[in-house]
C-alpha atoms as a PDB file:
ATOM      1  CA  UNK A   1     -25.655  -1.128 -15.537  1.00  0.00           C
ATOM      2  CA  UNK A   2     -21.924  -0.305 -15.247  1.00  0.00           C
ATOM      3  CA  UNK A   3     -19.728  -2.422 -13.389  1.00  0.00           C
ATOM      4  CA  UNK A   4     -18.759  -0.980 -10.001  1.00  0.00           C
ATOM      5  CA  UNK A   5     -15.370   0.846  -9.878  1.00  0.00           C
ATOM      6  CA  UNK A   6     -13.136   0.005  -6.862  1.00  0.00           C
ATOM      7  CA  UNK A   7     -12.573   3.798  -4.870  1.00  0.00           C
ATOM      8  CA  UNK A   8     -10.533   3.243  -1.824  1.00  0.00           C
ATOM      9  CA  UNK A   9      -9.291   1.148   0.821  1.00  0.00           C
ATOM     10  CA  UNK A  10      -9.002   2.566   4.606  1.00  0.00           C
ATOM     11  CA  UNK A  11      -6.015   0.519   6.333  1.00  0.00           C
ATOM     12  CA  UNK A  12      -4.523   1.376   9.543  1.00  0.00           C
ATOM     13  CA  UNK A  13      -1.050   2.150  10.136  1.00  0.00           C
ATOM     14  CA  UNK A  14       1.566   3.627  12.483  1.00  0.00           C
ATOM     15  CA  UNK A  15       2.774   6.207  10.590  1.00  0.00           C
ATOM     16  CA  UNK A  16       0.448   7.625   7.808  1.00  0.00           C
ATOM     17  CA  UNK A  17       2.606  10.333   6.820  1.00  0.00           C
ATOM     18  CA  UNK A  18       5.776   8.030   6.194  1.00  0.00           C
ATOM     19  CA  UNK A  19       3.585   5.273   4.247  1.00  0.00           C
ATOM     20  CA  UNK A  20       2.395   7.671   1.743  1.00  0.00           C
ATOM     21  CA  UNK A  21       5.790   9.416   1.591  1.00  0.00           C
ATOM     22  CA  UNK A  22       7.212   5.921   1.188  1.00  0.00           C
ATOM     23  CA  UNK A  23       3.597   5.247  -1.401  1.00  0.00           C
ATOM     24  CA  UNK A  24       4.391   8.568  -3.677  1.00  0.00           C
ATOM     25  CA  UNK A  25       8.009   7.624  -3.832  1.00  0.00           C
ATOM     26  CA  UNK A  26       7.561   4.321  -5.130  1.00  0.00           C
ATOM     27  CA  UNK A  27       4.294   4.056  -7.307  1.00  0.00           C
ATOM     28  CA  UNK A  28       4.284   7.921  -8.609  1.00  0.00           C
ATOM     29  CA  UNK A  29       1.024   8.576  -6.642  1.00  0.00           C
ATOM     30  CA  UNK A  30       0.779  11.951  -4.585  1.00  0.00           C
ATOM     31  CA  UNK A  31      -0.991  13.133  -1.373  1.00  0.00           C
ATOM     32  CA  UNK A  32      -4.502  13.743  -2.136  1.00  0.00           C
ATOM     33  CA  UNK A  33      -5.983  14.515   1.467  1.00  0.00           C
ATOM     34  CA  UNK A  34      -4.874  14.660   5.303  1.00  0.00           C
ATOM     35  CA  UNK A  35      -6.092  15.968   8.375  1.00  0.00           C
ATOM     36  CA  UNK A  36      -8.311  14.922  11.271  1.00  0.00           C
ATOM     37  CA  UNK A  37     -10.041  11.823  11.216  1.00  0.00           C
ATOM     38  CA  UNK A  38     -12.593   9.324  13.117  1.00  0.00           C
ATOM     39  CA  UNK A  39     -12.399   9.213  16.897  1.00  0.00           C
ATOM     40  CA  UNK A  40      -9.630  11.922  17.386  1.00  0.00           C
ATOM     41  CA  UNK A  41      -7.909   9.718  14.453  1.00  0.00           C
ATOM     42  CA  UNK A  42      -5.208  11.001  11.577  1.00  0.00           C
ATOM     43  CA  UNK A  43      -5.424  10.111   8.134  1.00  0.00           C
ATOM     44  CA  UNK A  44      -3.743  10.983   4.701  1.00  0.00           C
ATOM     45  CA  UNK A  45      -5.365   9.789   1.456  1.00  0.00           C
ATOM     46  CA  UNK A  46      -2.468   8.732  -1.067  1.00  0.00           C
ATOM     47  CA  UNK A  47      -3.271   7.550  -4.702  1.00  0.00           C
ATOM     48  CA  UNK A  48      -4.144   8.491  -7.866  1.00  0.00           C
ATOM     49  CA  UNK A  49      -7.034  10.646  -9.504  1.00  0.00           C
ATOM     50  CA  UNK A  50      -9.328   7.566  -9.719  1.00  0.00           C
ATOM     51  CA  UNK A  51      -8.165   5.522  -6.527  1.00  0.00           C
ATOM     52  CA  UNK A  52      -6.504   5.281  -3.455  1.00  0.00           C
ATOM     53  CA  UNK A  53      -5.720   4.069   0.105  1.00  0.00           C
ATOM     54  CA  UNK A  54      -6.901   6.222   3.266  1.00  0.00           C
ATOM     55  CA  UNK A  55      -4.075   5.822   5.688  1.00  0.00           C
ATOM     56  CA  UNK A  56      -5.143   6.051   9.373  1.00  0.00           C
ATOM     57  CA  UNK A  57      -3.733   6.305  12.713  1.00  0.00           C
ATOM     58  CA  UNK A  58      -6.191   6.237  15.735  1.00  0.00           C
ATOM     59  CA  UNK A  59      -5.358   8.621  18.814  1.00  0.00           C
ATOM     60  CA  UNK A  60      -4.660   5.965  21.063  1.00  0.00           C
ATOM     61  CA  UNK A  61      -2.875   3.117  18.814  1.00  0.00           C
ATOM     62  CA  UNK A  62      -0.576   0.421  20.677  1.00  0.00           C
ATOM     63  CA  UNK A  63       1.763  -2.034  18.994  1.00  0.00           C
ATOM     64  CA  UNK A  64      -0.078  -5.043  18.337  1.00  0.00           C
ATOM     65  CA  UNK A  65      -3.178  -3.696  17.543  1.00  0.00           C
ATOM     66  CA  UNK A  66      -2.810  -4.137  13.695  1.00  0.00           C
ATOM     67  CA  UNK A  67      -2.379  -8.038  12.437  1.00  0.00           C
ATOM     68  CA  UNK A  68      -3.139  -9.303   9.366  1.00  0.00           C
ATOM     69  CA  UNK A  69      -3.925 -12.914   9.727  1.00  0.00           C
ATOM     70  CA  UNK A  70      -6.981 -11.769  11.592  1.00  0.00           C
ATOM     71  CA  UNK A  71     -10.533 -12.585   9.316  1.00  0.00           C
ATOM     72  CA  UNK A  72     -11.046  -9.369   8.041  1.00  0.00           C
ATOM     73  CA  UNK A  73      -7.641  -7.896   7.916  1.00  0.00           C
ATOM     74  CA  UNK A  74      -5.664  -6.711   4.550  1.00  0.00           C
ATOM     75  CA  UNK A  75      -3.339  -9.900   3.731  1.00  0.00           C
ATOM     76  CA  UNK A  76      -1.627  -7.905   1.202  1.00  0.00           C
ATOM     77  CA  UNK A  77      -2.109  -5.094  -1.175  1.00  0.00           C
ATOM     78  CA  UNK A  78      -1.652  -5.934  -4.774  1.00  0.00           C
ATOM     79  CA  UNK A  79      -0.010  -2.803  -6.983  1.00  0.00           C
ATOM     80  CA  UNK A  80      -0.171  -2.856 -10.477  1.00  0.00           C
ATOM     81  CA  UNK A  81       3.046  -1.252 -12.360  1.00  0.00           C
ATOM     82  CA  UNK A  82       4.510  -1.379 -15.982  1.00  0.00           C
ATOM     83  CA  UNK A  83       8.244  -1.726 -15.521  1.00  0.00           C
ATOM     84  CA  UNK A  84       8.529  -4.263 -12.576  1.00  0.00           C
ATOM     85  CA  UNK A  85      12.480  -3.955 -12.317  1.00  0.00           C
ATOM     86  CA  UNK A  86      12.692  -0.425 -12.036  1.00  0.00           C
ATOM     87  CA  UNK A  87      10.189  -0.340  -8.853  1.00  0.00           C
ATOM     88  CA  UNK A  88      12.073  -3.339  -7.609  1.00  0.00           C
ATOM     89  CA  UNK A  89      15.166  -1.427  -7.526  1.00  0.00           C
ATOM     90  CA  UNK A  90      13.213   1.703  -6.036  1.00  0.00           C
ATOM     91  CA  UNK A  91      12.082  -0.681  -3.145  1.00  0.00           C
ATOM     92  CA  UNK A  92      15.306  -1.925  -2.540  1.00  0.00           C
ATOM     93  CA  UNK A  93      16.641   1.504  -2.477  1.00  0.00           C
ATOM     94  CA  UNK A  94      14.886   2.446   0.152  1.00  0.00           C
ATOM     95  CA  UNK A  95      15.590  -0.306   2.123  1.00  0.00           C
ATOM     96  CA  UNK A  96      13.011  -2.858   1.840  1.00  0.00           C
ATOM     97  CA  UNK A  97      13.505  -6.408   1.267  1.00  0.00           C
ATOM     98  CA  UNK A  98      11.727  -8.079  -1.312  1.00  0.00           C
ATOM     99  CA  UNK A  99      10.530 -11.870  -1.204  1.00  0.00           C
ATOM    100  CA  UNK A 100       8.319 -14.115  -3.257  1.00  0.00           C
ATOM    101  CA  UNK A 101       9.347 -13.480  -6.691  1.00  0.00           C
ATOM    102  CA  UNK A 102       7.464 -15.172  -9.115  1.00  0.00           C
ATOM    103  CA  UNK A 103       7.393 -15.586 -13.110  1.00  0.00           C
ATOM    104  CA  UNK A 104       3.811 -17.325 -13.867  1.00  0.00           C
ATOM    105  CA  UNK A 105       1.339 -16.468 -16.728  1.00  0.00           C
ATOM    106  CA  UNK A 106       0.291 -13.613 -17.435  1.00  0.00           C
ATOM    107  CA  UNK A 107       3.126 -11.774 -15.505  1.00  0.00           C
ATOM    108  CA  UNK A 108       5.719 -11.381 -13.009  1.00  0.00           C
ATOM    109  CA  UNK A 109       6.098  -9.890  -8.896  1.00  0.00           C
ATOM    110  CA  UNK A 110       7.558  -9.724  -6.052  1.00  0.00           C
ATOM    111  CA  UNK A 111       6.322  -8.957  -2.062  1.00  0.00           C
ATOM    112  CA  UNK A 112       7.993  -6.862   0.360  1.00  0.00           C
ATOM    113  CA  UNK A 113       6.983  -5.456   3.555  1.00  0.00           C
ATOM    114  CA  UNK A 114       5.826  -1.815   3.388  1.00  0.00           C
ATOM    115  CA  UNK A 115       5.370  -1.871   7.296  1.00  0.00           C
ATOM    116  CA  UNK A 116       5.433  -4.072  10.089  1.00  0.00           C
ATOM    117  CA  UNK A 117       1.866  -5.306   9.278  1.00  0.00           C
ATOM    118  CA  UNK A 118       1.457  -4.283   5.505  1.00  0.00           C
ATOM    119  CA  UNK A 119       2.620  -6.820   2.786  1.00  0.00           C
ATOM    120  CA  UNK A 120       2.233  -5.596  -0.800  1.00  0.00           C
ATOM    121  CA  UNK A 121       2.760  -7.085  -4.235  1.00  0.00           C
ATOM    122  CA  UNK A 122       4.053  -5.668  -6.939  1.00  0.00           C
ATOM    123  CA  UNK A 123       3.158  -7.275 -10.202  1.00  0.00           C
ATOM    124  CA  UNK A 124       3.172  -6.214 -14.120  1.00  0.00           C
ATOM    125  CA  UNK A 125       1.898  -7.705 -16.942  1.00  0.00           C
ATOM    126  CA  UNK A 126       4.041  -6.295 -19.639  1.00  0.00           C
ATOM    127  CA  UNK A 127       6.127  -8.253 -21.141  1.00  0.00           C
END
């Protein structure tokens, strides 16, 4: 039997739209799906051919509804690239702040804050 392949991750957000705007911009991944979703919901599918992350926004969504130290939440999403300083600088570009750097075997990363509840890590392990 073939190992399972990982598909998709549904998180919710504020603004799915932006995310994946901010998403394609970043990582080179494109739109894949949008439209109307679960209980009166909005969500845009952003990722690659093989994978991605369904974006969500319920109807009725009030600050403080997302949190991430809560068992069960996303602590962080982990994105694989090849040239780490480039993305860095796209991140920074657009006005992110990036934390956490680390140089440890078998690669490097840093963190930043894609939204007010979304951590994600960018790592590489090229050399």
């Amino acid at each position: 039997m073939r190992p399972a392949m990982f598909e998709h991750v549904n998180l919710t957000v504020t603004d799915p739209d932006k995310t994946a705007e901010i998403l394609c911009q970043l990582f080179n991944w494109h739109i894949r799906w949008s439209g109307p979703a679960k209980d009166d919901g909005y969500t845009v599918h952003v990722g690659s051919e093989t994978a991605y992350l369904a974006l969500y926004k319920p109807k009725h969504f009030k600050n403080g509804d997302i949190d991430h130290r809560n068992i069960g939440k996303v602590n962080h999403l982990g994105i694989l690239v090849n040239e780490l300083d480039t993305v860095e600088k796209c991140v920074t570009t657009l006005g992110f702040k990036t934390f956490n750097h680390g140089d440890y075997e078998p690669g490097r990363r840093f963190y930043f804050m894609l939204s007010e509840s979304i951590e994600a890590e960018v790592v590489s392990y090229s050399s």
